[in-house]
N, C-alpha and C. Protein backbone atom coordinates (compact mmCIF):
# COMPACT_ATOMS: atom_id res chain seq x y z
N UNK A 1 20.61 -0.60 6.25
CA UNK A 1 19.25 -0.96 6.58
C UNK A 1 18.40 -1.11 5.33
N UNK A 2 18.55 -0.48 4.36
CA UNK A 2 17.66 -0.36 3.45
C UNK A 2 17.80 -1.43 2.44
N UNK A 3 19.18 -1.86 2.52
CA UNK A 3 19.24 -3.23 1.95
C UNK A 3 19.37 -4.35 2.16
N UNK A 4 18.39 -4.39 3.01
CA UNK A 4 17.72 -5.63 3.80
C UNK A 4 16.22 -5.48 3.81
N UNK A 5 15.88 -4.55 2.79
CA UNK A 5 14.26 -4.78 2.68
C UNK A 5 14.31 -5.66 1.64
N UNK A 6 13.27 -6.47 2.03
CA UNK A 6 12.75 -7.41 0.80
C UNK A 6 11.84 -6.89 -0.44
N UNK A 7 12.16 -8.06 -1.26
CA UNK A 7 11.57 -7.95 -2.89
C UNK A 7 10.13 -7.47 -2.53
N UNK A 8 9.56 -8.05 -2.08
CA UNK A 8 8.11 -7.35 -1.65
C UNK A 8 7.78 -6.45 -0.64
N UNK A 9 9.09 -5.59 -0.45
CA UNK A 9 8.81 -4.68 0.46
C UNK A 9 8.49 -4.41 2.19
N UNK A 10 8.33 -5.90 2.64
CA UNK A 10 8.78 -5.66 3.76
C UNK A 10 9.96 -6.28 4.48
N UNK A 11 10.37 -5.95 5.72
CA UNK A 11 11.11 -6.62 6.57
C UNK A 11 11.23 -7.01 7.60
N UNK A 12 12.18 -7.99 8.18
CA UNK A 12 12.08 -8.61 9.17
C UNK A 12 13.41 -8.58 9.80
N UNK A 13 13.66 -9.52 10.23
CA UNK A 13 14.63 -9.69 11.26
C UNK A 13 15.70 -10.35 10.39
N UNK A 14 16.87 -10.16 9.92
CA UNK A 14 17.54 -9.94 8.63
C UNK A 14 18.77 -11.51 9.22
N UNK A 15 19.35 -11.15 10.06
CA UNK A 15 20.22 -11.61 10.48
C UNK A 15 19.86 -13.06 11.35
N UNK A 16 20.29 -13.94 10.72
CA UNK A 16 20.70 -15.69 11.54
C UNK A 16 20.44 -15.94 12.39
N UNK A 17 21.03 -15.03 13.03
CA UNK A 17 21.41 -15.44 14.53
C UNK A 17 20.47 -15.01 15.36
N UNK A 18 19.26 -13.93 14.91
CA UNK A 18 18.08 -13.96 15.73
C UNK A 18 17.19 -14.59 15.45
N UNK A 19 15.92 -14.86 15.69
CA UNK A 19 14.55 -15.64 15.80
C UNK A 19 14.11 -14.57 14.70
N UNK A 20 12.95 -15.83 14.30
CA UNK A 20 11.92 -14.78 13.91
C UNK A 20 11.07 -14.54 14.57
N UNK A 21 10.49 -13.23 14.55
CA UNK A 21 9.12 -12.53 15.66
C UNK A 21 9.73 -12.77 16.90
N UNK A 22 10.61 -12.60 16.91
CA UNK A 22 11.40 -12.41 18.52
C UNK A 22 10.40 -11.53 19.58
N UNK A 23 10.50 -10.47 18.56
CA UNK A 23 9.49 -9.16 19.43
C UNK A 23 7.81 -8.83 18.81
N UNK A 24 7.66 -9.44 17.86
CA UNK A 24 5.99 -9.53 17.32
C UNK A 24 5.97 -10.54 16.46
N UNK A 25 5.01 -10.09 15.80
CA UNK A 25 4.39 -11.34 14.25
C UNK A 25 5.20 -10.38 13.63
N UNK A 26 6.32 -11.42 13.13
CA UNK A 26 7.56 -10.51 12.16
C UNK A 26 7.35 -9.90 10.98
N UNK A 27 6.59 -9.87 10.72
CA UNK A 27 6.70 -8.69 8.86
C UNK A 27 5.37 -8.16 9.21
N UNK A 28 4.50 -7.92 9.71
CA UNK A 28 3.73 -6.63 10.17
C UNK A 28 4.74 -5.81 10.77
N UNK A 29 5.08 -6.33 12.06
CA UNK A 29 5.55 -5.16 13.07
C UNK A 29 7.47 -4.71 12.26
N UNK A 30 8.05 -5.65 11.77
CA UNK A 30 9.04 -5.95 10.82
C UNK A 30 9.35 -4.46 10.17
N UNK A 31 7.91 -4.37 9.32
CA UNK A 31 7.79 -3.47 8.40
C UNK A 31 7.64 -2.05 8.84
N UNK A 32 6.56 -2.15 9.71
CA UNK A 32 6.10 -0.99 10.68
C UNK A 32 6.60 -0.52 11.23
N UNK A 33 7.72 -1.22 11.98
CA UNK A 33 9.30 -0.63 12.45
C UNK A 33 10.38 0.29 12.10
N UNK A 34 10.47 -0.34 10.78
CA UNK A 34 11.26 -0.07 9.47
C UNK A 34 11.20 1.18 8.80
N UNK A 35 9.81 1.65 8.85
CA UNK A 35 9.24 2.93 8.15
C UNK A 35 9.31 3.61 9.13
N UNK A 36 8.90 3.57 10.86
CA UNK A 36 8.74 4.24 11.80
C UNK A 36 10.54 4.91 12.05
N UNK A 37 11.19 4.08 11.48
CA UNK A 37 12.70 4.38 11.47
C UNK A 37 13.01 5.05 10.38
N UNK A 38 12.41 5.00 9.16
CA UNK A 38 13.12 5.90 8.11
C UNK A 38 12.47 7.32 8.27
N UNK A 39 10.59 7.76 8.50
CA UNK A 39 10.56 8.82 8.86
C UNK A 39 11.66 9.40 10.15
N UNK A 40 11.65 8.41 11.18
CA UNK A 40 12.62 9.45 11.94
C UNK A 40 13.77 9.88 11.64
N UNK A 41 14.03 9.36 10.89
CA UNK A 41 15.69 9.82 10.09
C UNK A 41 15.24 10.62 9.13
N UNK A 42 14.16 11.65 8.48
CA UNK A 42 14.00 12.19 7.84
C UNK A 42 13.25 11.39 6.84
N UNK A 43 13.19 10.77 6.24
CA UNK A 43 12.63 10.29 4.86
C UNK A 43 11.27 10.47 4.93
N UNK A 44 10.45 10.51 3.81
CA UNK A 44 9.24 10.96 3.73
C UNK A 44 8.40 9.90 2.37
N UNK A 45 7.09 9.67 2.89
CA UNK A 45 6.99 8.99 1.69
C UNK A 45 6.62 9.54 0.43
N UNK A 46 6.97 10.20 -0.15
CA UNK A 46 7.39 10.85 -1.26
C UNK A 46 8.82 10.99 -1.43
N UNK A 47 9.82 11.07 -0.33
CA UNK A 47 10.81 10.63 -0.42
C UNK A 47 11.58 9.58 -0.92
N UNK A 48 10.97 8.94 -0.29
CA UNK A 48 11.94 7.43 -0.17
C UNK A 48 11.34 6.20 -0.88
N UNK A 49 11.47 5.78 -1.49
CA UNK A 49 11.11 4.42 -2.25
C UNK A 49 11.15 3.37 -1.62
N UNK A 50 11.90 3.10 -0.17
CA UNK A 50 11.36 1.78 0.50
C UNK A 50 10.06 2.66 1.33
N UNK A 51 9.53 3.31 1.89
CA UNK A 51 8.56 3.78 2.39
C UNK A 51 7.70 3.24 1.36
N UNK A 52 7.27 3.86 0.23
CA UNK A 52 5.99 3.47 -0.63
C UNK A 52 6.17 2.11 -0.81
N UNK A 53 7.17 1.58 -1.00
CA UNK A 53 7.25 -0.12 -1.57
C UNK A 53 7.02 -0.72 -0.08
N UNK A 54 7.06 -0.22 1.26
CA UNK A 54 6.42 -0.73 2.53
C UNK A 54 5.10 -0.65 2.37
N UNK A 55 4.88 0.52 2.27
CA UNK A 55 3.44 0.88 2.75
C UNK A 55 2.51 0.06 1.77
N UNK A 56 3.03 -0.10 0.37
CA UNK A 56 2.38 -1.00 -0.68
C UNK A 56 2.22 -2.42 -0.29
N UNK A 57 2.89 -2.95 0.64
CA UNK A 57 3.17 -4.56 1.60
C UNK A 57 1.92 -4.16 2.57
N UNK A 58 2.33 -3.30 3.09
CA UNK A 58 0.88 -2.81 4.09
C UNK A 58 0.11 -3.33 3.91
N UNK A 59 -0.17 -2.24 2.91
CA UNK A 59 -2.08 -2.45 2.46
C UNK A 59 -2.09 -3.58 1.78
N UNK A 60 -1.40 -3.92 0.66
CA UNK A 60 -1.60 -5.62 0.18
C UNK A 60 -2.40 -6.33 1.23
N UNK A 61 -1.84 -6.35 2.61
CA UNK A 61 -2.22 -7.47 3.81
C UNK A 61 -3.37 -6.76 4.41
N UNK A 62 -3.89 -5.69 4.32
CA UNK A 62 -4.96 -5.20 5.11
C UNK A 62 -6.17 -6.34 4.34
N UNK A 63 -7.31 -6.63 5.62
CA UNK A 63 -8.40 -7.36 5.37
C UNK A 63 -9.08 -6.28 5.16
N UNK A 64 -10.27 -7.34 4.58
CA UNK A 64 -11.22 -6.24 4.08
C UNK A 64 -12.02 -5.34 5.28
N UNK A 65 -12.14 -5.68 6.97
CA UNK A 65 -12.63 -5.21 8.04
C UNK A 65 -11.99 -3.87 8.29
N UNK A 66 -10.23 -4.18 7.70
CA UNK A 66 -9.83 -2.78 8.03
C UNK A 66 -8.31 -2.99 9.08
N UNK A 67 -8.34 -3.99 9.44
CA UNK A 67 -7.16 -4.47 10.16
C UNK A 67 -6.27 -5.17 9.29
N UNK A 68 -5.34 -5.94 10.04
CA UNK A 68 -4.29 -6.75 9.99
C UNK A 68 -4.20 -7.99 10.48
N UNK A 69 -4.04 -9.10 10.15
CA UNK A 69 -4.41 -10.40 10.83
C UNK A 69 -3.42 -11.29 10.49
N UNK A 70 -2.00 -11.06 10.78
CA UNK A 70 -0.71 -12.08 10.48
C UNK A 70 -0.91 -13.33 11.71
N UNK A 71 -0.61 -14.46 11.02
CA UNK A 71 -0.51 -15.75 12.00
C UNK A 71 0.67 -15.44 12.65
N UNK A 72 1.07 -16.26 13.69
CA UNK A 72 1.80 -16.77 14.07
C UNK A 72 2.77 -17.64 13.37
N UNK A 73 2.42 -18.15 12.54
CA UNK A 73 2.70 -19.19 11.73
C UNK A 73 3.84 -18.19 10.70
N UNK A 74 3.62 -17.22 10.73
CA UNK A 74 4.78 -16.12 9.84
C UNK A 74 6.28 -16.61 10.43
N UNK A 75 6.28 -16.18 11.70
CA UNK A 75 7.43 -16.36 12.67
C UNK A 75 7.74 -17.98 12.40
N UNK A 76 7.21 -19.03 12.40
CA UNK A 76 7.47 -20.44 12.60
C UNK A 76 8.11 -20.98 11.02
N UNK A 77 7.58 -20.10 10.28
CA UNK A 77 7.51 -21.04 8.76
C UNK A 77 8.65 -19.93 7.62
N UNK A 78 8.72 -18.53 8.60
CA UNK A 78 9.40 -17.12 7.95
C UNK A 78 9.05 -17.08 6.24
N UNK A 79 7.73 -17.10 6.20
CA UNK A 79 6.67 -16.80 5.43
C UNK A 79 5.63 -15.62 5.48
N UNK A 80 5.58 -14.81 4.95
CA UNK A 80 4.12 -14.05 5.53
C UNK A 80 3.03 -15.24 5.78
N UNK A 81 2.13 -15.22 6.54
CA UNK A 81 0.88 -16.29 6.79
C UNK A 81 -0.33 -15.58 7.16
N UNK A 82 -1.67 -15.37 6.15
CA UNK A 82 -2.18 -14.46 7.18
C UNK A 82 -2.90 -15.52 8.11
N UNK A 83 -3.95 -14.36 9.19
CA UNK A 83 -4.40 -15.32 10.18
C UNK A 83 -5.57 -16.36 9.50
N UNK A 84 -6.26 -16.76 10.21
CA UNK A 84 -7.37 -17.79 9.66
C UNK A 84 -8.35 -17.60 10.85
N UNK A 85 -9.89 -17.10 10.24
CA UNK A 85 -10.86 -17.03 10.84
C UNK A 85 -11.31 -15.43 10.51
């Protein structure tokens, strides 16, 4: 699993043969997944170096309101995209 995170720290849906954003806007929920899976296996972020190099993808994408605003257009183009508006 862990080596299938990307250069910039987050991930997605790794493998071909699925869609992207099958199940959300793929590298928000991608990522959010990903970490929600390494704490449960123990890792901690002080632990683990894909945790901080996630959480650093995180916040990169947080707007300035305080949210998250990935297009659709992530899944279509398998680009991060943020939203517009």
């Amino acid at each position: 699993f862990l080596n299938t995170q990307l250069v910039s720290g987050m991930w997605n849906v790794p493998q071909p043969q699925f869609r992207y954003g099958s199940w959300a806007v793929c590298f928000t929920y991608g990522t959010w997944f990903g970490v929600k899976g390494l704490l449960a296996a123990g890792r901690t972020f002080k632990s683990s170096p894909a945790i901080r190099k996630a959480c650093d993808f995180l916040m990169s994408k947080e707007l300035p309101f305080g949210g998250w605003g990935e297009s659709y257009l992530s899944s279509q183009d398998q680009v991060y995209t943020n939203l517009e508006g």
